[in-house]
Protein backbone atom coordinates (compact mmCIF):
# COMPACT_ATOMS: atom_id res chain seq x y z
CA UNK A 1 215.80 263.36 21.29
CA UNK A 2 212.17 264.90 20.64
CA UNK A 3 211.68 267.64 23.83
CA UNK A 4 208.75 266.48 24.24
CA UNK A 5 209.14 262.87 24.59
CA UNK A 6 211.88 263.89 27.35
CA UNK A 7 209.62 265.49 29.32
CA UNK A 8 207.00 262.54 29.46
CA UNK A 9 210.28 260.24 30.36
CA UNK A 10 211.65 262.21 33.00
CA UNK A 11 207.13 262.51 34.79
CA UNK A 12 207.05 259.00 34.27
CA UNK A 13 210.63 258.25 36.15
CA UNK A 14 209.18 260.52 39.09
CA UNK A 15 205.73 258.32 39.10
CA UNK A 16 208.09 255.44 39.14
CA UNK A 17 210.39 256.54 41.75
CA UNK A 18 207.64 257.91 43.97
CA UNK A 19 205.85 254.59 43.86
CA UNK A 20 208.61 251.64 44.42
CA UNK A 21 207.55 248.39 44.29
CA UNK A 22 210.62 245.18 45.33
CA UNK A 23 211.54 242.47 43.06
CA UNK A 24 208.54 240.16 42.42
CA UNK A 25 206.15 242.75 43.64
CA UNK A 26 206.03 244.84 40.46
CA UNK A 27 202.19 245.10 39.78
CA UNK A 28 201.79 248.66 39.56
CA UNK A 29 205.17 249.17 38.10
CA UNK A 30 204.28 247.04 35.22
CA UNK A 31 200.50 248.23 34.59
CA UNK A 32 202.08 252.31 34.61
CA UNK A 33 204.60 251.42 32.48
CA UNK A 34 201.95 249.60 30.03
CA UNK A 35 199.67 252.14 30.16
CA UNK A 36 202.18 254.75 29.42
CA UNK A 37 203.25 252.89 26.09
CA UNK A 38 199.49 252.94 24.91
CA UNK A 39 198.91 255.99 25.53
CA UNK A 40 201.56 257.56 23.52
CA UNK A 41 202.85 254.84 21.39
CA UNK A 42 200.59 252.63 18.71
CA UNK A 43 203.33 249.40 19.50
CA UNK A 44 202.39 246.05 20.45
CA UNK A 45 202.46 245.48 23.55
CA UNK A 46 202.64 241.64 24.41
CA UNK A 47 202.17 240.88 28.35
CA UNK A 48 203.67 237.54 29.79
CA UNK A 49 202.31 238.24 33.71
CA UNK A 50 204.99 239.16 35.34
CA UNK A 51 207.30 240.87 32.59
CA UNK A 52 206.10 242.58 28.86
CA UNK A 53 207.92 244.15 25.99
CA UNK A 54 206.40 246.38 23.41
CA UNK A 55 207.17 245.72 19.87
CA UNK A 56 207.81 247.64 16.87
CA UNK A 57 207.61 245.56 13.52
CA UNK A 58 209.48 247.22 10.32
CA UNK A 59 207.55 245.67 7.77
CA UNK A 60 211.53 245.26 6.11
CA UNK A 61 214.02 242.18 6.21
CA UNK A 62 216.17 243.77 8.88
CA UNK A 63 217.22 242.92 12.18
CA UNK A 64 215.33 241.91 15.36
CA UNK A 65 216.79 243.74 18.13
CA UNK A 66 216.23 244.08 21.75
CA UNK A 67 216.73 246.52 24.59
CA UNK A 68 216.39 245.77 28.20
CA UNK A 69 215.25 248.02 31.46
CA UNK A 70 214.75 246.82 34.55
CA UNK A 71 212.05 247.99 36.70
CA UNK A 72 212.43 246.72 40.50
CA UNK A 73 213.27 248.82 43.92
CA UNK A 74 215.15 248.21 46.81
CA UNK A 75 214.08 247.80 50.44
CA UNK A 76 215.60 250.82 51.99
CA UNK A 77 214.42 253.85 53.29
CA UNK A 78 214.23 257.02 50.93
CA UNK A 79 215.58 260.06 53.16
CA UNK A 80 216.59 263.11 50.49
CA UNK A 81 213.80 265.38 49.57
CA UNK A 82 212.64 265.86 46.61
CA UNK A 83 209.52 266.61 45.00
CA UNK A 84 209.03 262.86 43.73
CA UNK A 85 210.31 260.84 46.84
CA UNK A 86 208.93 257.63 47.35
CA UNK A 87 205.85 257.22 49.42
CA UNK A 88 206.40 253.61 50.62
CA UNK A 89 208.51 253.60 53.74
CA UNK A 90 211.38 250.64 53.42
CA UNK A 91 210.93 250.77 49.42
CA UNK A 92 213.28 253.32 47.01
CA UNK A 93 214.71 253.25 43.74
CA UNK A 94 217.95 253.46 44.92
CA UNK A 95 219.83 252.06 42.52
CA UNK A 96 217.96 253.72 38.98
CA UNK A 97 215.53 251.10 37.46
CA UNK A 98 212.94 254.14 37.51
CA UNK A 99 215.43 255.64 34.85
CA UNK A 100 216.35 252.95 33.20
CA UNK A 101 212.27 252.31 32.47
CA UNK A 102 211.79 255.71 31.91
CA UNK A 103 214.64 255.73 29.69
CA UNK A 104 213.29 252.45 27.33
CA UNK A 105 209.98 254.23 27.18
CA UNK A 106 211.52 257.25 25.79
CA UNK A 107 213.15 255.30 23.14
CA UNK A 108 210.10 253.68 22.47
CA UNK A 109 208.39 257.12 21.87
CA UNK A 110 211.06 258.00 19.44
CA UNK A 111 211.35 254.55 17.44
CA UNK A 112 207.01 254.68 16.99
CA UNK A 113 207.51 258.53 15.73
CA UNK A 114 210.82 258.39 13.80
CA UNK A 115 210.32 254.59 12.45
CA UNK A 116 213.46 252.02 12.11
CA UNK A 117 214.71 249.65 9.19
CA UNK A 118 215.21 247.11 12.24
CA UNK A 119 212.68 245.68 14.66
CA UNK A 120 212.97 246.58 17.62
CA UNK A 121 211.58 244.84 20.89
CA UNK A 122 211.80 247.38 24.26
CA UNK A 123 212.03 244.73 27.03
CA UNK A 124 210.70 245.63 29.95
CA UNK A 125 211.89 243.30 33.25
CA UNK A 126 211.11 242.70 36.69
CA UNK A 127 213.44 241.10 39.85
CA UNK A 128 217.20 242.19 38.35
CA UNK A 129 217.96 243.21 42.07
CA UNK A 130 217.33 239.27 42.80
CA UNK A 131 218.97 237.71 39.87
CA UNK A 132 215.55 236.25 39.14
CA UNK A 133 214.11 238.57 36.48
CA UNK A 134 216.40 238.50 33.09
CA UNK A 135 215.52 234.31 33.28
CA UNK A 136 211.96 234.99 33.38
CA UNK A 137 212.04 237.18 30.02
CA UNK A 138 214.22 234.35 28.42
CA UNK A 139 211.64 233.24 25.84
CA UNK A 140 211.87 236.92 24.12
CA UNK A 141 214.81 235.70 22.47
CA UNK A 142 213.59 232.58 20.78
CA UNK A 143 209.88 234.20 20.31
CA UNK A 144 210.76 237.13 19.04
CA UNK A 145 214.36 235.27 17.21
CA UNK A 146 216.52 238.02 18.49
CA UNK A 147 219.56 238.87 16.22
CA UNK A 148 221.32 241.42 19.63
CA UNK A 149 220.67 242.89 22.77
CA UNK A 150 221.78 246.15 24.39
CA UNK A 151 221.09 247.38 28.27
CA UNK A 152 222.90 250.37 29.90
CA UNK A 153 223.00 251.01 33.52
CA UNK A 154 223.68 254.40 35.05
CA UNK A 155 227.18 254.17 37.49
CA UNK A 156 228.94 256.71 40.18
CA UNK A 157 232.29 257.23 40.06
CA UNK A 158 232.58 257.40 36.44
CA UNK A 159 233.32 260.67 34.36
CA UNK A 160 229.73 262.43 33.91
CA UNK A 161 228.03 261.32 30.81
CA UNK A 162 230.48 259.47 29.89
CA UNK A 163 230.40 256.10 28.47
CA UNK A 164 231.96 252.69 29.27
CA UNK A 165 232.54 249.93 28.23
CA UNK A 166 234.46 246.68 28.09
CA UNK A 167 235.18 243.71 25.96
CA UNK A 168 234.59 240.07 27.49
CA UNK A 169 233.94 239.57 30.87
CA UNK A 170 232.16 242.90 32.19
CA UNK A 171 230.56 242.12 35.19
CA UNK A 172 231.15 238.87 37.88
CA UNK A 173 229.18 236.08 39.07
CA UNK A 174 227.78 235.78 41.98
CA UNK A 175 225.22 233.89 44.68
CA UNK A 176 223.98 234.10 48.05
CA UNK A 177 224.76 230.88 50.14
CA UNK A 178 223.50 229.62 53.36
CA UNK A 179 225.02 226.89 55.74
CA UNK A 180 222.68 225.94 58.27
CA UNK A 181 224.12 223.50 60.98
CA UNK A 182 222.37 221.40 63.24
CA UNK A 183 223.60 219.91 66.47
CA UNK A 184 222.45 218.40 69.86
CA UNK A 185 221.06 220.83 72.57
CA UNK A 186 222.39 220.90 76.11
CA UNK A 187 222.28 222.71 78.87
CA UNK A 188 224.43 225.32 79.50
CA UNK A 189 225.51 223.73 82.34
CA UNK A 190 227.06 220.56 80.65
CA UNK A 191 227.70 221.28 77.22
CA UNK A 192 229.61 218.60 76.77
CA UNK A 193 226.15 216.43 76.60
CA UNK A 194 225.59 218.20 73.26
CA UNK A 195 226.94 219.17 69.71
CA UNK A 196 227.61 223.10 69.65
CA UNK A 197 227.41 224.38 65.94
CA UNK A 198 229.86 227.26 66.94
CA UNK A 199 233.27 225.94 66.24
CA UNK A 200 232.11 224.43 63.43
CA UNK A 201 231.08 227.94 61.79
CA UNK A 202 233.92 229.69 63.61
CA UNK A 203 236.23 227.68 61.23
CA UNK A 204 234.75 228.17 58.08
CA UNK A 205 234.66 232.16 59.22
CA UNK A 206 237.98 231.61 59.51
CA UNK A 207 239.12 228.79 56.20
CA UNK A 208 237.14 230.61 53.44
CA UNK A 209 239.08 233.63 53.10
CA UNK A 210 241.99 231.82 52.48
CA UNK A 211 240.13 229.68 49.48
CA UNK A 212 239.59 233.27 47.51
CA UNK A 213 243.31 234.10 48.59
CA UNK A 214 244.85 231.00 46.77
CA UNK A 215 243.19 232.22 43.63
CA UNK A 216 245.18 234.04 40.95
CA UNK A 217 241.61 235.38 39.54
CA UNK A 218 239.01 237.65 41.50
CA UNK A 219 237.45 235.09 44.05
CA UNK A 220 235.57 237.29 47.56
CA UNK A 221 233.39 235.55 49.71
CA UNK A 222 231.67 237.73 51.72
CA UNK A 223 230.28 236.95 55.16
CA UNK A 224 226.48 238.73 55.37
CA UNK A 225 225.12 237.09 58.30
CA UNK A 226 226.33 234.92 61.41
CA UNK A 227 223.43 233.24 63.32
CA UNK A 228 224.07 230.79 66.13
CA UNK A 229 222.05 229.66 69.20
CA UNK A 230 219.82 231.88 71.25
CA UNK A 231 219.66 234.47 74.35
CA UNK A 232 218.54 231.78 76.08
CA UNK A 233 221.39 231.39 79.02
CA UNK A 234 220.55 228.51 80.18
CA UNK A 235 220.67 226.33 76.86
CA UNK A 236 223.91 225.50 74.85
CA UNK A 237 223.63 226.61 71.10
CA UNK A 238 223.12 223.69 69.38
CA UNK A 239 222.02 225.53 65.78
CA UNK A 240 223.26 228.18 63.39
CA UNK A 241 224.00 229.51 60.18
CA UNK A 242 226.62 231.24 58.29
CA UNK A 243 225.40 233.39 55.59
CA UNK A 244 227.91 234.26 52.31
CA UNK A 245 228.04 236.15 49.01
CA UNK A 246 230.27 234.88 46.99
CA UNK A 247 231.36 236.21 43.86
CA UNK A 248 234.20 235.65 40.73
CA UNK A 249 235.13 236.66 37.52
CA UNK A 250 233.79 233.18 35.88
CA UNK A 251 230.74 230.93 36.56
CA UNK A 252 233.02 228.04 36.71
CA UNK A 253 235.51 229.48 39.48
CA UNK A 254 232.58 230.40 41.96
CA UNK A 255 231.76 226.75 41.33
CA UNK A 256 235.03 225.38 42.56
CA UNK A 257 234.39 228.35 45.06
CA UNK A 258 231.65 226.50 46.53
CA UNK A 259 232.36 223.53 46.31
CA UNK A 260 235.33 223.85 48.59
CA UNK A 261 233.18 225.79 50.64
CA UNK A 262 230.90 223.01 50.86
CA UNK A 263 233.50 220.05 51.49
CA UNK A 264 234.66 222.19 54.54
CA UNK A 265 230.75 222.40 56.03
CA UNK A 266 230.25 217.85 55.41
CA UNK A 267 234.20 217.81 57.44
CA UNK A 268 232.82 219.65 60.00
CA UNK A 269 229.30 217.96 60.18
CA UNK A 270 230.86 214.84 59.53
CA UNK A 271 233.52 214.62 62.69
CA UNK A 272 230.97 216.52 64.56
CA UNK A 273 228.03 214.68 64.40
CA UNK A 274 225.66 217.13 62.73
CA UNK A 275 223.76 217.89 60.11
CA UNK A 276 224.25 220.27 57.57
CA UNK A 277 222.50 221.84 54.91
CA UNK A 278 223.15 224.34 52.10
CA UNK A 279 220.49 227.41 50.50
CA UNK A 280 220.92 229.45 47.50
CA UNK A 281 219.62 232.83 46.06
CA UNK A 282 220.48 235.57 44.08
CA UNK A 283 222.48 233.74 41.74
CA UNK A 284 223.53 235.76 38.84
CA UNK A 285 225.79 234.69 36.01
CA UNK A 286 228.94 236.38 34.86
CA UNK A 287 227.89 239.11 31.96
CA UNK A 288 230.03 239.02 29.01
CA UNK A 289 230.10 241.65 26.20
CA UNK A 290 230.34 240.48 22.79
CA UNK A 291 233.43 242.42 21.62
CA UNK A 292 231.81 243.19 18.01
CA UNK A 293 228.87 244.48 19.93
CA UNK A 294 231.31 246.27 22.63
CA UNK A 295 232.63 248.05 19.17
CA UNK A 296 228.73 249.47 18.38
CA UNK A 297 228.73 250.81 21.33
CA UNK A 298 231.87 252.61 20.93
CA UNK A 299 230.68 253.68 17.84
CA UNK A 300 227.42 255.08 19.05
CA UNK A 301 228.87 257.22 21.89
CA UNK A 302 231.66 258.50 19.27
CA UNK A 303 228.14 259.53 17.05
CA UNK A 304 226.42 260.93 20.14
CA UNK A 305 230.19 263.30 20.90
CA UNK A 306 230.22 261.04 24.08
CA UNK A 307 233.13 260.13 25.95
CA UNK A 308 234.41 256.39 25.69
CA UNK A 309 236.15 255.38 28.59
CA UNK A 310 237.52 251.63 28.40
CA UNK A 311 237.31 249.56 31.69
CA UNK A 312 240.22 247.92 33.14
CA UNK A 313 238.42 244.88 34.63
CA UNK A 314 235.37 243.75 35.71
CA UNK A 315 233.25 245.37 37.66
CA UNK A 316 232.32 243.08 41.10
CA UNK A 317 229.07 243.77 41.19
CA UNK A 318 226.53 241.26 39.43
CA UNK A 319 223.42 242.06 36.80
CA UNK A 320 221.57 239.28 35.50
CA UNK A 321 222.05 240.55 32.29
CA UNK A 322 224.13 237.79 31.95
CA UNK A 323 221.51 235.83 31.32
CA UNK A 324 220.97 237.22 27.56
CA UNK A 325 224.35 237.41 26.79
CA UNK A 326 224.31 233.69 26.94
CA UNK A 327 221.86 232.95 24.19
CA UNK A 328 222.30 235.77 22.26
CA UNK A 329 225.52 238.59 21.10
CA UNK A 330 224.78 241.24 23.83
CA UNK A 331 226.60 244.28 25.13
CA UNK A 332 226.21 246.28 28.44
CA UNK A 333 227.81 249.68 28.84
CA UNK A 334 227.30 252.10 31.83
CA UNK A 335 226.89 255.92 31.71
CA UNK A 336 228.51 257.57 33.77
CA UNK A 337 227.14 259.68 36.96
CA UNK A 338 229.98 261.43 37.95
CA UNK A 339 233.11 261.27 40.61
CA UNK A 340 231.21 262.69 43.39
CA UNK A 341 227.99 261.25 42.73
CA UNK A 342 226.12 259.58 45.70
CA UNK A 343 226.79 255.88 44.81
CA UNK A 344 223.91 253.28 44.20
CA UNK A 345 222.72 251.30 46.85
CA UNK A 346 223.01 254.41 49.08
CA UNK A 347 220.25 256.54 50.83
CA UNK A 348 221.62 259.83 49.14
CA UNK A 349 221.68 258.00 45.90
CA UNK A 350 218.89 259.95 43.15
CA UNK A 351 218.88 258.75 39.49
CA UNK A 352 220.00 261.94 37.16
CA UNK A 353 217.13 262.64 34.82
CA UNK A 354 219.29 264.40 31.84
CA UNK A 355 221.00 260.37 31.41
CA UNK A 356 217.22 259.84 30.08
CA UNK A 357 218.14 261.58 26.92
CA UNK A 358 222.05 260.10 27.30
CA UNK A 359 220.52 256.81 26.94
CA UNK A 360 218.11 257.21 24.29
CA UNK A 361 220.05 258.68 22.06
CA UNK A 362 222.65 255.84 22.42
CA UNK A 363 219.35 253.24 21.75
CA UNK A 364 218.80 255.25 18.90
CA UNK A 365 221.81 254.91 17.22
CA UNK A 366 221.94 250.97 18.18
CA UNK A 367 218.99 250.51 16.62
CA UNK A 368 219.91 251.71 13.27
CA UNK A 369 222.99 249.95 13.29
């Protein structure tokens, strides 16, 4: 990788991380990242609102390949100091989409200087962190009449620099789910005048655990939120909701997932005499790696004197990613940050600048596959 074009990466990923914006809320994220391309690239860059790709067009009957960053923050406090921090209180790029941009970009330096026998399309998308983003950029594929599609993410507690990788299933599915209950109010005094939401909840608390335990395959549901009733001590609770993520290796087993969970919440309502009512979000699919793909990237890391490290099994986590892999052969390999690095998601978490070049280098020799 040109010097140079590291060095405009790695500014770019501390503009990014110094200037977070959440899922959905990408404006300035977008426009920086835009700006940055025509400023040092001469690609096309085609904006659809709230996602855009740059393009470069080979002129030659090769392939049409795409590579995916995201470019969304999380709402947490930043609280290690360094030089390119974020400014926004409650908003940090805790989790490396600042790197993964600045990595694309880099890539897209190198493919407009060095040219490519392919076409290559640098994707460039908003709200993974939500599960929303990856369908939003959907139309790439068919506009564009994508052949593949690569994305890396960085990852802690893997060797440094290393890469991995796994055929098949790579990462789970997962969504958010809400029961909201509704009763009868009563005073506190005579409770037995109304319908109290609490048991109700209290046994699915206590019944869905034992639906992921009966599975022989990775089923968790995990309880994010219990909400029942007021501080107000003179009125029964007579509402509430339970709050879940759950997650599985397949799409179709966190079906059956919920839709035991949701037989259990109609009993309840049902005998009870209440009302019930379900909410989704941050669904993401399972992501699975075409294996021939899975065997590029092998091949690239082996070119770049990486380590390959093959995964076990799926990591529980979700990335929308899954989304592409769907319509089109796809792989998604992480790089590693090291044992003892902070992990994502935390405050102490900082994306490592040199995996700019790891990255690019790999893109480079996908492209040219």
């Amino acid at each position: 990788m040109d010097i140079n074009n590291f060095e405009r990466a790695r500014e770019l990923r501390h503009e990014l991380h110094a200037n977070p914006e959440l899922s959905n809320e990408e404006t300035w994220t977008k426009q920086h990242l835009m700006d940055f391309l025509k400023r040092h690239t001469s690609l096309e860059i085609i904006n659809r609102g709230t996602w855009f790709y740059a393009a470069y067009r080979s002129g030659a009957d090769g392939l049409s390949i795409a590579f995916r960053a995201d470019f969304d923050a999380l709402p947490m406090d930043e609280t290690i100091d360094v030089p390119w921090a974020s400014k926004f209180p409650g908003k940090a790029h805790k989790c490396g989409h600042d790197g993964h941009s600045a990595t694309l970009a880099a890539f897209a330096l190198e493919i407009d200087q060095k040219g490519c026998s392919n076409n290559i399309f640098f994707l460039f998308q908003p709200a993974e962190e939500t599960g929303e983003g990856a369908k939003q950029c959907l139309p790439l594929l068919k506009d564009e009449d994508i052949d593949r599609m690569y994305g890396y993410h960085n990852m802690s507690g893997m060797p440094y620099q290393s890469i991995n990788i796994k055929d098949g299933n790579l990462q789970c599915a997962s969504t958010g789910m809400t029961i909201r209950m509704t009763g009868k109010p009563a005073h506190a005094s005579t409770p037995e005048d109304g319908i109290n939401p609490s048991y109700s909840i209290a046994r699915l608390i206590n019944e869905i655990p034992k639906l992921a335990e009966a599975s022989r395959s990775l089923l968790l549901a995990t309880i994010v939120n219990v909400d029942i009733g007021t501080r107000d001590f003179g009125m029964a609770a007579y509402e509430g909701e339970l709050s879940l993520t759950i997650r599985a290796l397949h799409e179709k087993e966190l079906e059956v997932l919920k839709a035991d969970i949701i037989t259990i919440a109609h009993e309840e309502a049902m005998n009870r005499g209440m009302k019930v009512s379900f909410e989704y979000s941050d669904e993401f699919p399972e992501t699975v790696n075409d294996s021939a793909m899975a065997d590029e990237v092998r091949w690239a890391a082996g070119e770049c004197g990486l380590e390959v490290n093959e995964l076990q099994e799926a990591i529980r986590g979700s990335e929308d990613f899954g989304h592409y892999a769907k319509e089109v052969p796809a792989a998604y390999f992480y790089i590693g940050n090291g044992e003892n690095h902070p992990p994502l998601h935390t405050s102490e978490y900082d994306f490592i600048d040199e995996h700019i070049k790891t990255g690019c280098n790999m893109f480079e020799m996908l492209a040219n596959v």
